[in-house]
N, C-alpha and C. Protein backbone atom coordinates (compact mmCIF):
# COMPACT_ATOMS: atom_id res chain seq x y z
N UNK A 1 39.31 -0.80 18.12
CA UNK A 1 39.17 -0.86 19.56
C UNK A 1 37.70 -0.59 19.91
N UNK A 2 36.81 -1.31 20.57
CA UNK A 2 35.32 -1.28 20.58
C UNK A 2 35.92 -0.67 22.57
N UNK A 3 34.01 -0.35 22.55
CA UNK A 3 34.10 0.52 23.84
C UNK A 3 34.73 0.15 25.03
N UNK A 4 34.69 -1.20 25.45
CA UNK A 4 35.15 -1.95 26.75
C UNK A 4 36.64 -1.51 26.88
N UNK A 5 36.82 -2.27 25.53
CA UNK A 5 38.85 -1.70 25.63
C UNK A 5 39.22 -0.45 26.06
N UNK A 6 38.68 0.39 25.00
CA UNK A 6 38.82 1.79 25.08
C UNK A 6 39.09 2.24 26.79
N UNK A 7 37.62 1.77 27.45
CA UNK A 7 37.46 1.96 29.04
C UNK A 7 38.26 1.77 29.53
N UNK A 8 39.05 0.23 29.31
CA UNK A 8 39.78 -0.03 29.90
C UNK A 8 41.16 0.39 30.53
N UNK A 9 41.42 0.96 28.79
CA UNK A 9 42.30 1.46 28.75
C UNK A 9 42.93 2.79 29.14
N UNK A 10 41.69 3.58 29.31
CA UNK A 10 41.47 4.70 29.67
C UNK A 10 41.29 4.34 31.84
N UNK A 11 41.45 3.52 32.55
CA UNK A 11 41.86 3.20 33.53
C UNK A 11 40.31 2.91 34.26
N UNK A 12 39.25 3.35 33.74
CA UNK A 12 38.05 2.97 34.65
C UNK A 12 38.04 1.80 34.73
N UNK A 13 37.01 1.92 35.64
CA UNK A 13 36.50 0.48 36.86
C UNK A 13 35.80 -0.24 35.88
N UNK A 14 35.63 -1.40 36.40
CA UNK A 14 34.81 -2.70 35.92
C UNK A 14 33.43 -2.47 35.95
N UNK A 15 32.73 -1.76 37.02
CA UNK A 15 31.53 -1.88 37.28
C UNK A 15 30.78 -0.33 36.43
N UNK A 16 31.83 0.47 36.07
CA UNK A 16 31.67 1.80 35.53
C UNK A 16 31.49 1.23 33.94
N UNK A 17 32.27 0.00 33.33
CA UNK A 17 32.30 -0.40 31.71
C UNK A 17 31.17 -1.12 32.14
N UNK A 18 30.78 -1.90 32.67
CA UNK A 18 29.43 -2.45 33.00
C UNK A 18 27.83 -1.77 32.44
N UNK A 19 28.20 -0.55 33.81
CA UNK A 19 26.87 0.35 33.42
C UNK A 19 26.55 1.05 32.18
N UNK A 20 27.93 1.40 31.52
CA UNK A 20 28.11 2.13 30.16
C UNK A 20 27.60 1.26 29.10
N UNK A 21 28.17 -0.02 29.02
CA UNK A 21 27.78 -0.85 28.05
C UNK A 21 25.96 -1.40 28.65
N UNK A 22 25.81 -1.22 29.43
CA UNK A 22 24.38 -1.39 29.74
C UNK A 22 23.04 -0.18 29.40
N UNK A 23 23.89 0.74 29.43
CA UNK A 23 23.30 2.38 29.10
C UNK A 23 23.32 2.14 27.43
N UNK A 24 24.06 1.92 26.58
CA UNK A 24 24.30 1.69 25.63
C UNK A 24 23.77 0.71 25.04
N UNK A 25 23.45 -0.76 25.27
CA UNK A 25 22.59 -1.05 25.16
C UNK A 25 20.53 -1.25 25.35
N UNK A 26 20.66 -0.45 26.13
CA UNK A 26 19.62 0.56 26.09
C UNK A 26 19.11 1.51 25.29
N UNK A 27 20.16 2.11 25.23
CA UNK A 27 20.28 2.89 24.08
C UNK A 27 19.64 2.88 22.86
N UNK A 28 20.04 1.48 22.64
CA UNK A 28 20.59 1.42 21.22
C UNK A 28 19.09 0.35 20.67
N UNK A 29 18.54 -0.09 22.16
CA UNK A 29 17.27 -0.80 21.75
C UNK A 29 16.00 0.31 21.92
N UNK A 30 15.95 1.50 22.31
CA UNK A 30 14.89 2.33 22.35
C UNK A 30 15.26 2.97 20.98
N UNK A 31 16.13 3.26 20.36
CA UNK A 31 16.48 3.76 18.98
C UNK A 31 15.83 2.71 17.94
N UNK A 32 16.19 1.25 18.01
CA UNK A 32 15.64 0.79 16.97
C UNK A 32 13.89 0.52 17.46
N UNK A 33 13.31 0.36 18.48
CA UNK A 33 12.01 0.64 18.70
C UNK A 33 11.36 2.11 17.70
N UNK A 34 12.23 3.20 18.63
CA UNK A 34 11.49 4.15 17.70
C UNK A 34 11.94 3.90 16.15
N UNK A 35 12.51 3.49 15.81
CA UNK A 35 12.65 3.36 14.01
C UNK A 35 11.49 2.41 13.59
N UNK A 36 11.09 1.50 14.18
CA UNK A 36 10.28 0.59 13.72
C UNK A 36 9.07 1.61 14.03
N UNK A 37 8.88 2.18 15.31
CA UNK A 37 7.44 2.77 14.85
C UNK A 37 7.62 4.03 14.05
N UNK A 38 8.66 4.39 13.58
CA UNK A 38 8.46 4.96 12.38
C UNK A 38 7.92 4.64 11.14
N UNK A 39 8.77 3.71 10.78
CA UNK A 39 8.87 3.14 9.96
C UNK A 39 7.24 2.61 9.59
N UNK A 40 6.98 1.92 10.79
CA UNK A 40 5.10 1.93 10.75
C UNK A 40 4.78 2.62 10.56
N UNK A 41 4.45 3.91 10.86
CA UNK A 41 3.72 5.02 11.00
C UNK A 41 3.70 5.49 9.12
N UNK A 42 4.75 5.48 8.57
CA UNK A 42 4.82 6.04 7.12
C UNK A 42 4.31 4.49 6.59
N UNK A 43 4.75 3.40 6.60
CA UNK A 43 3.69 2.46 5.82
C UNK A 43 2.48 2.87 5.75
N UNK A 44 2.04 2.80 7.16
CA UNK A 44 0.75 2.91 7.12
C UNK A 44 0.18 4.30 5.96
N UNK A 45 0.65 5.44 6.67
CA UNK A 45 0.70 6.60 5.55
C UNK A 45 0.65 6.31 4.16
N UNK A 46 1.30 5.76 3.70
CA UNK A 46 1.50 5.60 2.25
C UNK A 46 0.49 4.33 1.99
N UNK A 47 0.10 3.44 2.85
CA UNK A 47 -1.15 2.58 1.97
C UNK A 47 -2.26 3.78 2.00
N UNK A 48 -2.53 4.36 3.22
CA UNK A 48 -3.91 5.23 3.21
C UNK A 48 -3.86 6.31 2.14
N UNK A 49 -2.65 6.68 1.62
CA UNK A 49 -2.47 7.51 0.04
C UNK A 49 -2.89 6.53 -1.19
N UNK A 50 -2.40 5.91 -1.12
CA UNK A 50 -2.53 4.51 -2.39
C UNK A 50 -3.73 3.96 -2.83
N UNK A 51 -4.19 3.19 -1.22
CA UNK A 51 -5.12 2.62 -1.67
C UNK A 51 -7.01 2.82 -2.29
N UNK A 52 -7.05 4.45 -2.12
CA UNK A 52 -8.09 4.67 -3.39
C UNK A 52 -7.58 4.55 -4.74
N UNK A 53 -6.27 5.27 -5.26
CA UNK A 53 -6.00 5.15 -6.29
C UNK A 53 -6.07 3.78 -6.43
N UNK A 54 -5.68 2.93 -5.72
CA UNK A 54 -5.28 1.65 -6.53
C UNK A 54 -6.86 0.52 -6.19
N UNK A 55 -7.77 0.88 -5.46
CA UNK A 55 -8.93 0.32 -5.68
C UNK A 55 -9.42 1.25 -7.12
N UNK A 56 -9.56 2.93 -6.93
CA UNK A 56 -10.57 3.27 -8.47
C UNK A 56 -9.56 2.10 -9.48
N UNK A 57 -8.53 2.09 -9.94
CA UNK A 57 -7.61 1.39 -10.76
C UNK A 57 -8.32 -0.15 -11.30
N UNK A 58 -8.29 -0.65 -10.15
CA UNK A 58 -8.92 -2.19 -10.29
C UNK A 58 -10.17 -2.16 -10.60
N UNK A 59 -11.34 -1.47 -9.83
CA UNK A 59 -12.49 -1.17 -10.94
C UNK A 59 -13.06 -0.80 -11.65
N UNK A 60 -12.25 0.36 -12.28
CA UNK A 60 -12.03 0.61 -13.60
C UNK A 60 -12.16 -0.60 -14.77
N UNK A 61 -13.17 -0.80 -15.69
CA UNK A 61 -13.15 -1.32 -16.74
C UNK A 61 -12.21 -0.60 -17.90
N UNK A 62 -11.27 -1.81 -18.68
CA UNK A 62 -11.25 -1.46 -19.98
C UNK A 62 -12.27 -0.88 -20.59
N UNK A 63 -11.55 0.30 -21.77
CA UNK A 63 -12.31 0.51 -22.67
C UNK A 63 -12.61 -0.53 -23.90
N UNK A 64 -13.79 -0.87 -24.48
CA UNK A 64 -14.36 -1.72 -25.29
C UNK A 64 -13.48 -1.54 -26.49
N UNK A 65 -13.32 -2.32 -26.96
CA UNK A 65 -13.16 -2.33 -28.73
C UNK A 65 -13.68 -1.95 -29.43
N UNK A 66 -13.01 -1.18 -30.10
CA UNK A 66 -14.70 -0.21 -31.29
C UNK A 66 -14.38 -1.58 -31.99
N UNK A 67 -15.72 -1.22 -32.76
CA UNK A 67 -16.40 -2.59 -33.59
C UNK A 67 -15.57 -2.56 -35.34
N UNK A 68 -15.54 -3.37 -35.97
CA UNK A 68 -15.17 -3.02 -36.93
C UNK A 68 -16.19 -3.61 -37.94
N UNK A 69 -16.54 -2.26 -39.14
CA UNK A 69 -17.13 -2.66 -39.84
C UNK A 69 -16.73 -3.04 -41.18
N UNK A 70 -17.41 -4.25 -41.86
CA UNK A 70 -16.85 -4.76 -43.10
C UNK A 70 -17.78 -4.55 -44.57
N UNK A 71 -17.12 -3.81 -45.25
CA UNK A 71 -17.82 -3.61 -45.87
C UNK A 71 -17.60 -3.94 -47.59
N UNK A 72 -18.93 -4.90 -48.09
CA UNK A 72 -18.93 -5.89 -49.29
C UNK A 72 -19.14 -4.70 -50.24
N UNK A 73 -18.20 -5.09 -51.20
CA UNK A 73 -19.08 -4.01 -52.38
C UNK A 73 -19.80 -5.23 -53.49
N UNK A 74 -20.80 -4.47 -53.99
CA UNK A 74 -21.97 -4.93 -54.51
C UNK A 74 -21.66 -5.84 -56.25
């Protein structure tokens, strides 16, 4: 049974399930607003942690190959 019924059933007015489901959808779109700028807010956070590590990372050279020596006997 979703909310309208419920209302209904429960004897309120038309214009009272109206405003409720209008409050509610309200609701329910300022909730996912603030989740998204959450949700931004820690991306962002977590590249500005990362991205020194992961620039020193990239220019970081390998270490060289030690050389190998061959050696003839006489």
């Amino acid at each position: 049974m979703n909310l309208k019924q419920l209302l209904k059933h429960a004897g309120v007015s038309s214009e009272i399930i109206k405003e409720v489901e209008r409050k509610a959808a309200r609701t329910t779109a300022e909730k996912e607003q603030q989740h998204l700028i959450e949700t931004d807010a820690m991306a962002k956070h977590i590249l500005k942690d990362v991205m020194p590590h992961l620039h020193a990372a990239l220019t970081k050279t390998p270490p060289s190959k030690p050389k190998k020596t061959i050696i003839i006997p006489d």
